[in-house]
C-alpha atoms as a PDB file:
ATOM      1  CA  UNK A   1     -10.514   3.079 -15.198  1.00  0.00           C
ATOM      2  CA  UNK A   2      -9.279   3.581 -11.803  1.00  0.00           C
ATOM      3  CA  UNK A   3     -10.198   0.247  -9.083  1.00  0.00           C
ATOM      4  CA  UNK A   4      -9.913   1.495  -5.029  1.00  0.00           C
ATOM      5  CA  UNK A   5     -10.056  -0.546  -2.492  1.00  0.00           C
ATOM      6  CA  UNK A   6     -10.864   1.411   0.920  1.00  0.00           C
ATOM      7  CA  UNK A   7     -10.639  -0.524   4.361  1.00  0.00           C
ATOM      8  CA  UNK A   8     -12.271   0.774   7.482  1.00  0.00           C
ATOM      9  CA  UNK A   9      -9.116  -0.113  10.290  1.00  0.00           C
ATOM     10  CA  UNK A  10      -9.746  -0.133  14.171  1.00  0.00           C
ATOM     11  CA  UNK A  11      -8.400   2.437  15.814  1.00  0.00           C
ATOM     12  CA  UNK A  12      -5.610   1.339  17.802  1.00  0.00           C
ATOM     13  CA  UNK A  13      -4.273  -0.137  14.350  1.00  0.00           C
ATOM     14  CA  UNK A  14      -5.028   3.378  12.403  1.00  0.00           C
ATOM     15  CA  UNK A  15      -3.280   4.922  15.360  1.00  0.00           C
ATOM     16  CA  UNK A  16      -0.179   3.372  15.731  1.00  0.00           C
ATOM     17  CA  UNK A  17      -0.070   2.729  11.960  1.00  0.00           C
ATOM     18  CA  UNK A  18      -0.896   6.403  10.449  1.00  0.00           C
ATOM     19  CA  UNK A  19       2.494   6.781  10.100  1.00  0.00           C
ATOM     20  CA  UNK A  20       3.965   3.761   8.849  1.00  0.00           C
ATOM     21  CA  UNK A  21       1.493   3.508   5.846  1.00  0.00           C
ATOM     22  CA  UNK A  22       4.165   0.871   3.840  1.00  0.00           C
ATOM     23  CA  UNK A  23       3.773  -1.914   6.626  1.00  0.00           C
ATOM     24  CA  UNK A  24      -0.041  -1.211   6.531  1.00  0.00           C
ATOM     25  CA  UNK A  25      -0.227  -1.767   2.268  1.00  0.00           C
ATOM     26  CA  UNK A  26       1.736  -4.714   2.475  1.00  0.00           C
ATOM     27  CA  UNK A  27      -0.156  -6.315   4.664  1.00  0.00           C
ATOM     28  CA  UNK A  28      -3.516  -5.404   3.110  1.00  0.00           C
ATOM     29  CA  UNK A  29      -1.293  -5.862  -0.471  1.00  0.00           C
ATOM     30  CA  UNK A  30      -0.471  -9.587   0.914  1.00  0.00           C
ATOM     31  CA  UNK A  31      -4.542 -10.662   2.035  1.00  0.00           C
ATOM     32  CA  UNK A  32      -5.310  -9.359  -1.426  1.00  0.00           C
ATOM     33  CA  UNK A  33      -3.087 -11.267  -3.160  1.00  0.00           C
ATOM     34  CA  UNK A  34      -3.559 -14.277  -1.229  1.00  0.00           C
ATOM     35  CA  UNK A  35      -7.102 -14.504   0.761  1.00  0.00           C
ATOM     36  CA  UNK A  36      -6.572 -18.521   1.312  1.00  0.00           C
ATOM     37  CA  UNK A  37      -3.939 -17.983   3.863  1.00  0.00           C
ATOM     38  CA  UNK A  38      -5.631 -18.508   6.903  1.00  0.00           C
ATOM     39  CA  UNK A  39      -3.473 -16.508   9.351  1.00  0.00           C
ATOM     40  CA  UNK A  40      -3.649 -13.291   6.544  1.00  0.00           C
ATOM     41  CA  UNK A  41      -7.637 -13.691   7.158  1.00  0.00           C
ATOM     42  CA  UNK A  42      -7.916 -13.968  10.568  1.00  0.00           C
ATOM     43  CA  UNK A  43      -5.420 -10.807  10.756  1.00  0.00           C
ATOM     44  CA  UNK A  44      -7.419  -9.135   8.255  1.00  0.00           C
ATOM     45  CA  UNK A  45     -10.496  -9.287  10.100  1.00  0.00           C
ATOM     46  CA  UNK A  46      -8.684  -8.383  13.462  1.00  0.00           C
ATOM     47  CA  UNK A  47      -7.143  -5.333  12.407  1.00  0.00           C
ATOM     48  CA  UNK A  48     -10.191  -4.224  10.015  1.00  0.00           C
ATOM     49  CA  UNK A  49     -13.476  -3.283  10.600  1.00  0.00           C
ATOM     50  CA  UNK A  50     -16.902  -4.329   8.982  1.00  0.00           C
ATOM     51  CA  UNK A  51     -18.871  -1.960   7.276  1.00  0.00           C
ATOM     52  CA  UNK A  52     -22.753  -0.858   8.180  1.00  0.00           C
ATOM     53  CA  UNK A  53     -24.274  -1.594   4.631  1.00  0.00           C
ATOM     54  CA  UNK A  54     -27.650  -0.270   4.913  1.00  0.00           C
ATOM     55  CA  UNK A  55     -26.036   2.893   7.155  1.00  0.00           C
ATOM     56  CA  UNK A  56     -23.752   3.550   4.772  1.00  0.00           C
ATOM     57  CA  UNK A  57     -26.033   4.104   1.600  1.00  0.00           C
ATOM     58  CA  UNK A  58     -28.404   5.909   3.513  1.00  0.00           C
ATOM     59  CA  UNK A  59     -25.800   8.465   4.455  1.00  0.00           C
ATOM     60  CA  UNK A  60     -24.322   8.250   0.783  1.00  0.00           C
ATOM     61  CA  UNK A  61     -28.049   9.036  -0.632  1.00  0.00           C
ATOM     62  CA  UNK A  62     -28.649  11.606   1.861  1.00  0.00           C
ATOM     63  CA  UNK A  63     -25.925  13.732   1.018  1.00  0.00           C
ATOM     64  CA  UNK A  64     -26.516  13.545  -2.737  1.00  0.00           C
ATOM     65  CA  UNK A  65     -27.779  16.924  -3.155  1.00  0.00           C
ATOM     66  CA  UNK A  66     -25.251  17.693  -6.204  1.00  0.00           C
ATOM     67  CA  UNK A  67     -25.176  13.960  -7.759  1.00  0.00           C
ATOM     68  CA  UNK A  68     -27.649  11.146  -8.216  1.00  0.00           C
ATOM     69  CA  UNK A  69     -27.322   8.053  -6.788  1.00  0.00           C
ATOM     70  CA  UNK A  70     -28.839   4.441  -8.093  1.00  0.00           C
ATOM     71  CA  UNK A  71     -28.761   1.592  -6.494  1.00  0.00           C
ATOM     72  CA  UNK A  72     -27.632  -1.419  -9.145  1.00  0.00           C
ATOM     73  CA  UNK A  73     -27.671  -4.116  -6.779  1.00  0.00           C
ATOM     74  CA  UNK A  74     -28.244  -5.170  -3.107  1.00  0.00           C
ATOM     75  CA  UNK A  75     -24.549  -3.894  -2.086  1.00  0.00           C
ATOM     76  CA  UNK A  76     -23.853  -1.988  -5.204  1.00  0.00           C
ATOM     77  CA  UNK A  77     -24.033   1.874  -5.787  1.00  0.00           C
ATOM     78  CA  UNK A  78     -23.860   4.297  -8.440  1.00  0.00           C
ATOM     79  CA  UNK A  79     -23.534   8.029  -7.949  1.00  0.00           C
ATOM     80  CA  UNK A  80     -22.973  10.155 -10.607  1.00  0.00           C
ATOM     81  CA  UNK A  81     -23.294  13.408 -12.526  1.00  0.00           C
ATOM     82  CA  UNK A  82     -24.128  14.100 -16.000  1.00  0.00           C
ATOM     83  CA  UNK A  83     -20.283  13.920 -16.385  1.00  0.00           C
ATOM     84  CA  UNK A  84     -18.611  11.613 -13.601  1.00  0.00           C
ATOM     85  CA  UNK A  85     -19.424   8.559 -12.076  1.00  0.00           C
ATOM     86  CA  UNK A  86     -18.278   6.520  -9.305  1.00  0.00           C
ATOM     87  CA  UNK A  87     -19.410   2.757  -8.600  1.00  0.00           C
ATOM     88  CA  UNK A  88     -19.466   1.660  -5.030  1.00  0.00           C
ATOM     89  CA  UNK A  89     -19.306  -1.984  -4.017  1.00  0.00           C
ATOM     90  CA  UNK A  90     -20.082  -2.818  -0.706  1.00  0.00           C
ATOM     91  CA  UNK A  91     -18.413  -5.748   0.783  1.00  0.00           C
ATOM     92  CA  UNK A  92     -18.460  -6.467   4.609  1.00  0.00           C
ATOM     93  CA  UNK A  93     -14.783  -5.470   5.223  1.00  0.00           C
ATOM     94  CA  UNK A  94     -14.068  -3.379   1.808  1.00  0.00           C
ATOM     95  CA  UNK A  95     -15.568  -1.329  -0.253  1.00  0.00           C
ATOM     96  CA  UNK A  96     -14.687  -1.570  -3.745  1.00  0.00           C
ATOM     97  CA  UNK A  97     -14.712   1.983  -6.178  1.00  0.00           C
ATOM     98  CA  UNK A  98     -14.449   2.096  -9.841  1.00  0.00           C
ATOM     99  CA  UNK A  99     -14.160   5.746 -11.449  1.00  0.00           C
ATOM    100  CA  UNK A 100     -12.684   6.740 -15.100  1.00  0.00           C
ATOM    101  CA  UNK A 101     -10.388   9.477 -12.501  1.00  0.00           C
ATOM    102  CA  UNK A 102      -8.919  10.043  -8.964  1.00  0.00           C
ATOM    103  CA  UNK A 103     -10.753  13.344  -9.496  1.00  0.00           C
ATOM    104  CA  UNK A 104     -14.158  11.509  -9.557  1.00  0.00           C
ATOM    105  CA  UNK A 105     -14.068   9.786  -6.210  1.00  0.00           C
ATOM    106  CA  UNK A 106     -12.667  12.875  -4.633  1.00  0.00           C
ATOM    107  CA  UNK A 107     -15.965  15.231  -5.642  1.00  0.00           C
ATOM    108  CA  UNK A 108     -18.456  12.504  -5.755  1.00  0.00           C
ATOM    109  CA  UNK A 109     -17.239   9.835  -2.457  1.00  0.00           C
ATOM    110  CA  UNK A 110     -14.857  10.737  -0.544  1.00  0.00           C
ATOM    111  CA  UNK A 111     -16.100  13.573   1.340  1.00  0.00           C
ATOM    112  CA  UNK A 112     -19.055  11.529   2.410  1.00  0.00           C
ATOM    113  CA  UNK A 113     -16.336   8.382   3.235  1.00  0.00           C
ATOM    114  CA  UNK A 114     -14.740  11.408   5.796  1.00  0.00           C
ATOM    115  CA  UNK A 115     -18.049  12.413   7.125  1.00  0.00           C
ATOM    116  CA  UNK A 116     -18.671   8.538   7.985  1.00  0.00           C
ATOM    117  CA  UNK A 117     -14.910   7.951   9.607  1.00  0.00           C
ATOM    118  CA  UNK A 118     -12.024   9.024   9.580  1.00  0.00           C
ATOM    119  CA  UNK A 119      -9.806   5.706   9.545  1.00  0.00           C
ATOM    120  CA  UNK A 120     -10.416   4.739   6.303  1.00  0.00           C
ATOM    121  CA  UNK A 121      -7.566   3.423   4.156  1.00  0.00           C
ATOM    122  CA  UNK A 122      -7.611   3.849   0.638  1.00  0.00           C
ATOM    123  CA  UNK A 123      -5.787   1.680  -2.297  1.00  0.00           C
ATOM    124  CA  UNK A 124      -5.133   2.665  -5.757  1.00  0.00           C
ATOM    125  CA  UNK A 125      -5.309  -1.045  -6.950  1.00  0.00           C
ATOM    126  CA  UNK A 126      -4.185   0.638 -10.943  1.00  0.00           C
ATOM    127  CA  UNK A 127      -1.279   2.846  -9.744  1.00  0.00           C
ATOM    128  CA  UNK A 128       0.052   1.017  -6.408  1.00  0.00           C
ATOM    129  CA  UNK A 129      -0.974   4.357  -4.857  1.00  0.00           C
ATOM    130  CA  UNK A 130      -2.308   4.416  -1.123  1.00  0.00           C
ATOM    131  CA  UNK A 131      -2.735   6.773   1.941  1.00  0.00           C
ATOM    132  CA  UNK A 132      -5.656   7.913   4.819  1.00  0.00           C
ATOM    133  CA  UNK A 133      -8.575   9.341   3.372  1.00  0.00           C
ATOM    134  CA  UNK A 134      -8.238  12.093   6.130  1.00  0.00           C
ATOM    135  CA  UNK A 135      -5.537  13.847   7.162  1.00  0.00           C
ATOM    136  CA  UNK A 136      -3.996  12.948  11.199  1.00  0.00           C
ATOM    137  CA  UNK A 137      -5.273  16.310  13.126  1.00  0.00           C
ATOM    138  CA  UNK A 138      -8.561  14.724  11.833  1.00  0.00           C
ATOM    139  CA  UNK A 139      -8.202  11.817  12.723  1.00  0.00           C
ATOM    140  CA  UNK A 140      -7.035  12.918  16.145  1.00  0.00           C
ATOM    141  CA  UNK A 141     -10.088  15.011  16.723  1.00  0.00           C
ATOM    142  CA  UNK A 142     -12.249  12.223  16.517  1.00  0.00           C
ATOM    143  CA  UNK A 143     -10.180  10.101  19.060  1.00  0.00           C
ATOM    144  CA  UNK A 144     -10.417  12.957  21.153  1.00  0.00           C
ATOM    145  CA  UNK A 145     -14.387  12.718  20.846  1.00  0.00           C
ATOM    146  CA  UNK A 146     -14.882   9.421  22.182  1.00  0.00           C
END
């Protein structure tokens, strides 16, 4: 079983940081590891942004014309197929994925997770892996647009 963590970062941070995607994991490692330290939290919330609960399952159950989705609590998705299946916890400043594969949450999430933004980073809590969830011409594009 495979446990993401995916953080929405503001855009001067995502920026400046796209790059330099070690000093960004640490950081997000280090709040992980240690949410009691009080200057990690108030960092934390600085450089990340909260995520639009209701907003985002709407747009998650409108594009689920090749999966289901069911809602298993308040904050709490799954979407699946009869052969995959991806559990999305919604927390105000992470979301939270469990999938059997990597394979999983690239078919059944993240292409929604790009449609929604682009400066999304994304934590492979099982293999230490991490990286953007879009590529940086992407991500540019949508600077561009605002």
């Amino acid at each position: 079983m495979h446990h993401f963590n995916i953080y929405w970062i503001e855009e001067k941070f995502a920026s400046h940081y796209y790059y330099k995607i070690d000093i960004l994991y640490q950081f997000l490692n280090s709040y992980e590891e240690d949410r009691t330290r009080d200057d990690l939290v108030k960092q934390f919330n600085y450089v990340t942004k909260a995520f639009p609960v209701d907003m985002l399952q709407a747009l998650i159950e409108h594009h689920a014309s090749f999966y289901e989705t069911k809602k298993i609590g308040p904050k709490k998705l799954s979407i699946y197929t009869m052969s995959q299946e991806v559990i999305l916890h919604i927390e105000q400043r992470r979301l939270m994925i469990h999938c059997a594969t990597l394979h999983d949450a690239e078919e059944l999430l993240f292409p929604i997770l790009r449609i929604f933004h682009p400066q999304l980073f994304i934590m492979d809590l099982s293999s230490e892996a991490f990286g953007w969830i879009s590529p940086a011409n992407h991500l540019k594009l949508k600077k561009r647009q605002l």
